[in-house]
Protein backbone atom coordinates (compact mmCIF):
# COMPACT_ATOMS: atom_id res chain seq x y z
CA UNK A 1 -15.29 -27.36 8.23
CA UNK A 2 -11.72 -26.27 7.67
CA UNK A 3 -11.39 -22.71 9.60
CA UNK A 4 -8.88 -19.45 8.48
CA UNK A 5 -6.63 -20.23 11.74
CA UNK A 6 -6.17 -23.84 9.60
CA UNK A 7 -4.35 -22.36 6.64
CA UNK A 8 -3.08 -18.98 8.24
CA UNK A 9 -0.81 -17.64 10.80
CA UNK A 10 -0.76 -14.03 10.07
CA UNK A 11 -2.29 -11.29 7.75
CA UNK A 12 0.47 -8.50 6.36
CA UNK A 13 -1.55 -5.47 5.73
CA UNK A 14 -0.49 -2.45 3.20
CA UNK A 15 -1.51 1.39 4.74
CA UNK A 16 -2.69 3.93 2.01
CA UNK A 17 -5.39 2.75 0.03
CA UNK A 18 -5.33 -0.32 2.20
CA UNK A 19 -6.55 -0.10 5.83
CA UNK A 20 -6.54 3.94 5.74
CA UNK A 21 -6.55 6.76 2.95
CA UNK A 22 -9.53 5.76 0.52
CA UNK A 23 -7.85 5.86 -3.15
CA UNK A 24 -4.37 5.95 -1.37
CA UNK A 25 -4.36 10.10 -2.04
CA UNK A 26 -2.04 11.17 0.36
CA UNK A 27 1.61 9.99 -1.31
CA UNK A 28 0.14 11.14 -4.54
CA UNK A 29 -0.44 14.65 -3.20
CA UNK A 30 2.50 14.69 -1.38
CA UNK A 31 4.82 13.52 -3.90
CA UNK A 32 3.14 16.27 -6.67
CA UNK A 33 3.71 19.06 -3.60
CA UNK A 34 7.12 18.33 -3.50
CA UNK A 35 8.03 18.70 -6.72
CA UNK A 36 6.17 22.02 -7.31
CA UNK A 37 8.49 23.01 -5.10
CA UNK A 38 11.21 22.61 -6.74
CA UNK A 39 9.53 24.12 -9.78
CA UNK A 40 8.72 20.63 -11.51
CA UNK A 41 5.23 19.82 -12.31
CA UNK A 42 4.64 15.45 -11.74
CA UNK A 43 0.83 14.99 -12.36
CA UNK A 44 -1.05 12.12 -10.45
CA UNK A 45 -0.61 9.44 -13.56
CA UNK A 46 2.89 10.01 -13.50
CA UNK A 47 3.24 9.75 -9.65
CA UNK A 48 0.95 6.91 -9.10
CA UNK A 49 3.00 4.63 -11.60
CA UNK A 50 5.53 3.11 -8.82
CA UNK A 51 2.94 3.41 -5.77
CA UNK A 52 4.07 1.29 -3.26
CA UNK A 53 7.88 1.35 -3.27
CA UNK A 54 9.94 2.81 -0.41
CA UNK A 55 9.47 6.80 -0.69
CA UNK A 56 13.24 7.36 -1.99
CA UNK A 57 12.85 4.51 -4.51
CA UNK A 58 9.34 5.76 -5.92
CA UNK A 59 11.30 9.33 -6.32
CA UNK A 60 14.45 6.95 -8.36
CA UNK A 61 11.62 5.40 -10.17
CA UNK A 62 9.89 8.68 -11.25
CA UNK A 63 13.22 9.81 -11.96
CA UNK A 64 13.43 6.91 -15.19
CA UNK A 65 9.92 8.58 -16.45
CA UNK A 66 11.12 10.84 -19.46
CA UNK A 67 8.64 13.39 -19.05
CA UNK A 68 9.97 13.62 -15.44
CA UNK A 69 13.35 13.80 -16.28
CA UNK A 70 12.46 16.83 -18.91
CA UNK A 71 11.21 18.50 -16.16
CA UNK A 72 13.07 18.73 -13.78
CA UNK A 73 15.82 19.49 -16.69
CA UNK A 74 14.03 22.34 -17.64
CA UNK A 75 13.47 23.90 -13.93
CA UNK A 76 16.55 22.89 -12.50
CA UNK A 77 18.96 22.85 -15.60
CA UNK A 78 21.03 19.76 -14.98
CA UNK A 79 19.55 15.70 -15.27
CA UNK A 80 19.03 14.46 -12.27
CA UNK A 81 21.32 12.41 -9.73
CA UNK A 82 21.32 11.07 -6.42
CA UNK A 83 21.59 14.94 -5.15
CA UNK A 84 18.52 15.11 -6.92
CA UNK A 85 16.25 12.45 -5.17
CA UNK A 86 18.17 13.61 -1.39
CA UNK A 87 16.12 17.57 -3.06
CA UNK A 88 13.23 15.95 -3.21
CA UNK A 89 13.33 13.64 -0.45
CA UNK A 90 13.63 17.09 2.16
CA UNK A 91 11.13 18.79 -0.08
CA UNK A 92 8.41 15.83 0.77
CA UNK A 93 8.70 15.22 4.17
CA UNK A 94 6.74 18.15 5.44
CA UNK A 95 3.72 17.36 3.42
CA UNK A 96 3.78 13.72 3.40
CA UNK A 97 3.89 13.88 7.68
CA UNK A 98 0.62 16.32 7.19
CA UNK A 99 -1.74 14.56 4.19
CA UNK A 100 -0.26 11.03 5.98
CA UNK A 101 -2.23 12.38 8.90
CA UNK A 102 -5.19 14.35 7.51
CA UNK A 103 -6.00 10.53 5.52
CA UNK A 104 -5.77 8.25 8.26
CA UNK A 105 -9.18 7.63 8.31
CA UNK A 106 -9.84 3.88 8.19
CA UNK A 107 -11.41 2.05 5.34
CA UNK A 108 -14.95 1.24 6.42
CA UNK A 109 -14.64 -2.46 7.94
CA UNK A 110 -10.75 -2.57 8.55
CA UNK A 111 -11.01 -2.56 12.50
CA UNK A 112 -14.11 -5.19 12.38
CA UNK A 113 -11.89 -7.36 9.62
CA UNK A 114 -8.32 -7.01 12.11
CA UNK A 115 -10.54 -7.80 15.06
CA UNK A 116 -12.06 -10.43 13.02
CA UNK A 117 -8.75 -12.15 12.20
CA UNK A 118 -7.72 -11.74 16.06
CA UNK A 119 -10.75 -13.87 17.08
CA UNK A 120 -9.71 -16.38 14.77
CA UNK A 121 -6.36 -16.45 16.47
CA UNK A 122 -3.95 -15.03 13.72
CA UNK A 123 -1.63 -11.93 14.18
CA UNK A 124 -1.70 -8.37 13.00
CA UNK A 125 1.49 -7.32 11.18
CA UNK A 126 1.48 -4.20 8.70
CA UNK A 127 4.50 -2.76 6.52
CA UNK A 128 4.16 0.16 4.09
CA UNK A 129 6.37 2.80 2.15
CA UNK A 130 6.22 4.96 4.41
CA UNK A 131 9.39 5.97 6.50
CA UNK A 132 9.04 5.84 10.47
CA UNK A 133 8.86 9.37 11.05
CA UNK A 134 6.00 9.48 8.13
CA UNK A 135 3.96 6.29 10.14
CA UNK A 136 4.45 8.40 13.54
CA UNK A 137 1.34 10.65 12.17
CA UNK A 138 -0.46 7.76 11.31
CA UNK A 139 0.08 5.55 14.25
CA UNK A 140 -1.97 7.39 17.13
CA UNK A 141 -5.14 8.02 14.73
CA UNK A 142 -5.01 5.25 13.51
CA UNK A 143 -5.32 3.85 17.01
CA UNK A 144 -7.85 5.85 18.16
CA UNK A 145 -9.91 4.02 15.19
CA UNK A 146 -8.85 0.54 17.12
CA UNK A 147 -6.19 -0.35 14.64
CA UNK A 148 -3.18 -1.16 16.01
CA UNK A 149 -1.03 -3.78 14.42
CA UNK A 150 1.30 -6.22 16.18
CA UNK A 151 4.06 -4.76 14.16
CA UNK A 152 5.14 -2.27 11.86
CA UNK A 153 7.78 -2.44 9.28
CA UNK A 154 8.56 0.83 7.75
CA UNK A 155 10.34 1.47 4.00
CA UNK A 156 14.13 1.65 5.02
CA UNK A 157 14.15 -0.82 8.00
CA UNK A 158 15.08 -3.58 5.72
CA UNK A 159 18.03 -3.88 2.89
CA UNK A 160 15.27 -3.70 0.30
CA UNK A 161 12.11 -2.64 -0.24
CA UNK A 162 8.96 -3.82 -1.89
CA UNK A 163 9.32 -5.69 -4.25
CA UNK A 164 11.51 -7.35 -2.33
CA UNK A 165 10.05 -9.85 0.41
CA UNK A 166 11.94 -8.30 2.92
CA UNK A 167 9.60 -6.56 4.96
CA UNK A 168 7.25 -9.68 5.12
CA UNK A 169 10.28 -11.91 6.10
CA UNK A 170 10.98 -9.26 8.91
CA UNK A 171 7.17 -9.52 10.02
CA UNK A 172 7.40 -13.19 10.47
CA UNK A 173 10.58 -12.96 12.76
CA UNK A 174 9.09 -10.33 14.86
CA UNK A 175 5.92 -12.31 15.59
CA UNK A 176 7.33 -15.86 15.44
CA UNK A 177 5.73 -16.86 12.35
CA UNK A 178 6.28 -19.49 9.45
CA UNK A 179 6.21 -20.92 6.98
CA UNK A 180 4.88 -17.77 4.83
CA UNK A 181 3.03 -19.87 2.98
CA UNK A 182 0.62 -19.47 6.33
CA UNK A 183 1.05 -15.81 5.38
CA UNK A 184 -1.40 -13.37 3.83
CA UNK A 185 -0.34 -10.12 2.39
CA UNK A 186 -2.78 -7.54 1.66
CA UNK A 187 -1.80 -4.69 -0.45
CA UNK A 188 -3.45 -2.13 -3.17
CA UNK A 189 -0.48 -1.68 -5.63
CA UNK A 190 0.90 -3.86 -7.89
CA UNK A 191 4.63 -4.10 -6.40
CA UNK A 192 2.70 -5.02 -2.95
CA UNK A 193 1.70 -8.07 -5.27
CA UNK A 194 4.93 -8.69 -5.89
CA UNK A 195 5.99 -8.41 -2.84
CA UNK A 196 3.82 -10.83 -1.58
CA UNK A 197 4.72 -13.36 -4.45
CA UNK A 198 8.09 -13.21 -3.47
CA UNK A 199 7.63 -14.13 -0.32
CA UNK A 200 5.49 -17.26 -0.89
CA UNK A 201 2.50 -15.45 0.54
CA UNK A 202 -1.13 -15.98 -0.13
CA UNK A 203 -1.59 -12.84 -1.40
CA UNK A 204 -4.69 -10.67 -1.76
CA UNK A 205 -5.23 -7.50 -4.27
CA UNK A 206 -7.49 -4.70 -3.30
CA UNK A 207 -9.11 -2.95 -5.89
CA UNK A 208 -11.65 -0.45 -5.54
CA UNK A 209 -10.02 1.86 -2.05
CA UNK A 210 -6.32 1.72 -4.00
CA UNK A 211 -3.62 3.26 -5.80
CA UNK A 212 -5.40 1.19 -9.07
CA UNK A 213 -8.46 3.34 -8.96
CA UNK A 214 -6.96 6.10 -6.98
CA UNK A 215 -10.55 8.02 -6.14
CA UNK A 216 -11.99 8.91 -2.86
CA UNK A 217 -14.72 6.70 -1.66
CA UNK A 218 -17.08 9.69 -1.91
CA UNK A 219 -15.67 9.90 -6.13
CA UNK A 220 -15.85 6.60 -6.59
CA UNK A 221 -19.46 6.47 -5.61
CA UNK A 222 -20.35 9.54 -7.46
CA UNK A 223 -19.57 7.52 -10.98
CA UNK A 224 -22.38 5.99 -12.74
CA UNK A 225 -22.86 2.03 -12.58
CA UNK A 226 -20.94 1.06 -15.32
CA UNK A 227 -18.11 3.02 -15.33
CA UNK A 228 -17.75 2.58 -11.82
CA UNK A 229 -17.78 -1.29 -12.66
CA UNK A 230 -15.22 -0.91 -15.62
CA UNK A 231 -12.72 0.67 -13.24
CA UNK A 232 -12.74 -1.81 -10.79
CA UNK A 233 -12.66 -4.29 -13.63
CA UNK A 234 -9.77 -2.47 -14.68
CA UNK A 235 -7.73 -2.70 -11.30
CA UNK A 236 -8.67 -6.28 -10.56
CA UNK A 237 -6.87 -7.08 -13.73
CA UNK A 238 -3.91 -5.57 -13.37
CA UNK A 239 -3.50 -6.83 -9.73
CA UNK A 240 -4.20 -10.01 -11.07
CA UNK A 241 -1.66 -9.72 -13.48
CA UNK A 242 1.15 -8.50 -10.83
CA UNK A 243 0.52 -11.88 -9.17
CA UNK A 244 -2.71 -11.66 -6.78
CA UNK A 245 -4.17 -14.98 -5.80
CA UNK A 246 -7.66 -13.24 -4.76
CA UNK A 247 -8.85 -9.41 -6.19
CA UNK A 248 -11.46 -7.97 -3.52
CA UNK A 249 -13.11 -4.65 -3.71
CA UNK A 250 -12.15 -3.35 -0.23
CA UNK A 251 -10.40 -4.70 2.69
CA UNK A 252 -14.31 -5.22 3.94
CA UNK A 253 -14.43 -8.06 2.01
CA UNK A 254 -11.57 -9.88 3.43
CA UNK A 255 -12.94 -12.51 5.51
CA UNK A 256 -15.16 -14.70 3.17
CA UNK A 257 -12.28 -14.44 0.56
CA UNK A 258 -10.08 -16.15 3.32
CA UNK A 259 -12.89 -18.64 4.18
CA UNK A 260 -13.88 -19.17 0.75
CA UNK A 261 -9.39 -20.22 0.52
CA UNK A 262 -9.18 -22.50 3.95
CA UNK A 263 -12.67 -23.97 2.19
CA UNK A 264 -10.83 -24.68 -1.34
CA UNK A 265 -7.48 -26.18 0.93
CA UNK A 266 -9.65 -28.33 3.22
């Protein structure tokens, strides 16, 4: 029977909405905070649209929404620039660093999954949007919950972010590993798909604790059966669509997906 350590080397894992933050809340939160603050109001729809990107680039990106640009037009009286994003770059910080921290709670079945994939002999690597000072709230809790990747790539620690492969390419040098087509990325948003296509990666979509569905676990059981259903029908498709090679509901459901792959490759 072909085993995971047959095909794979190493798993990639996303953060929010990934391994911590059930329905990846915290850099919505943050990112509508900041602009309130600066007297523009960004609802959740219009700040989840470019989840995943470095935390400067998602700010760029919201900056090319029209609605956004009227906005902050209106409340600070000039379009906006680089001076703009640098604005709300300083205005984030505070409350990303504090709702970063107050989510890192771990997806039920993360640390059994990672220590899982360790028994099987693969490595732990991570790499998010986040910047480092952002991941130095997340870090220690998330620790104390017995994750603890092998290594941690943070948004601005390589030329380009997501969708660029970069970050996976600088995962495989720190731990050694290649080719990345004995690489699994795991990711909730669709330029973590991307990302992951881009770098040759077996690449895995998660649907239900992500930036796709976007509700707390607590929310998302709360719906009734089949709109719950149609929403996670919903997100599978569009990660699909953004290049996944395998949806799954939560990062729980890793392992037979990956068995159910070495199985299909043996």
């Amino acid at each position: 029977m072909t085993r995971i350590n047959d095909c794979f080397d190493m798993v990639v894992f996303d953060w929010a909405g990934t391994m911590i933050d059930f329905g990846s809340r915290a850099p919505v939160l943050a990112l509508v905070e900041a602009f309130a603050a600066l007297g523009v109001t960004v609802d959740e729809v219009e700040a989840r649209r470019d989840m995943g990107r470095a935390k400067a680039d998602h700010v760029r990106a919201l900056f090319e929404q029209p609605a956004v640009v009227l906005a902050w037009r209106q409340a600070q009286g000039a379009d906006p620039d680089q001076a703009a994003v640098d604005r709300v770059m300083a205005a984030l910080q505070a409350p990303m660093i504090r709702l970063a921290r107050e989510t890192a709670t771990l997806i039920p079945g993360a640390a059994e999954v990672v220590a899982e994939l360790r028994a099987e002999g693969l490595k732990i690597a991570s790499c998010t949007g986040y910047t480092r000072e952002m991941m130095r709230a997340v870090l220690p809790r998330a620790a104390d919950q017995d994750y603890a990747p092998d290594t941690v790539i943070c948004a601005h620690e390589t030329p380009q972010g997501r969708p660029s492969p970069q970050m996976i390419y600088k995962a495989c040098l720190d731990l050694d590993v290649w080719p990345l087509s004995r690489v699994v990325k795991v990711d909730d948003a669709e330029v973590g798909m991307a990302e992951g296509r881009n770098a040759g990666c077996f690449t895995v979509g998660v649907a239900a604790s992500g930036n796709m569905v976007g509700l707390t676990a607590q929310a998302l059981n709360d719906l009734d059966t089949g709109e719950r259903a149609d929403l996670l029908a919903q997100a599978a498709e569009r990660l699909y669509a953004a290049g996944a090679d395998l949806v799954i509901d939560t990062v729980a459901d890793l392992m037979p997906g990956l068995k159910a792959e070495a199985a299909r490759r043996g």
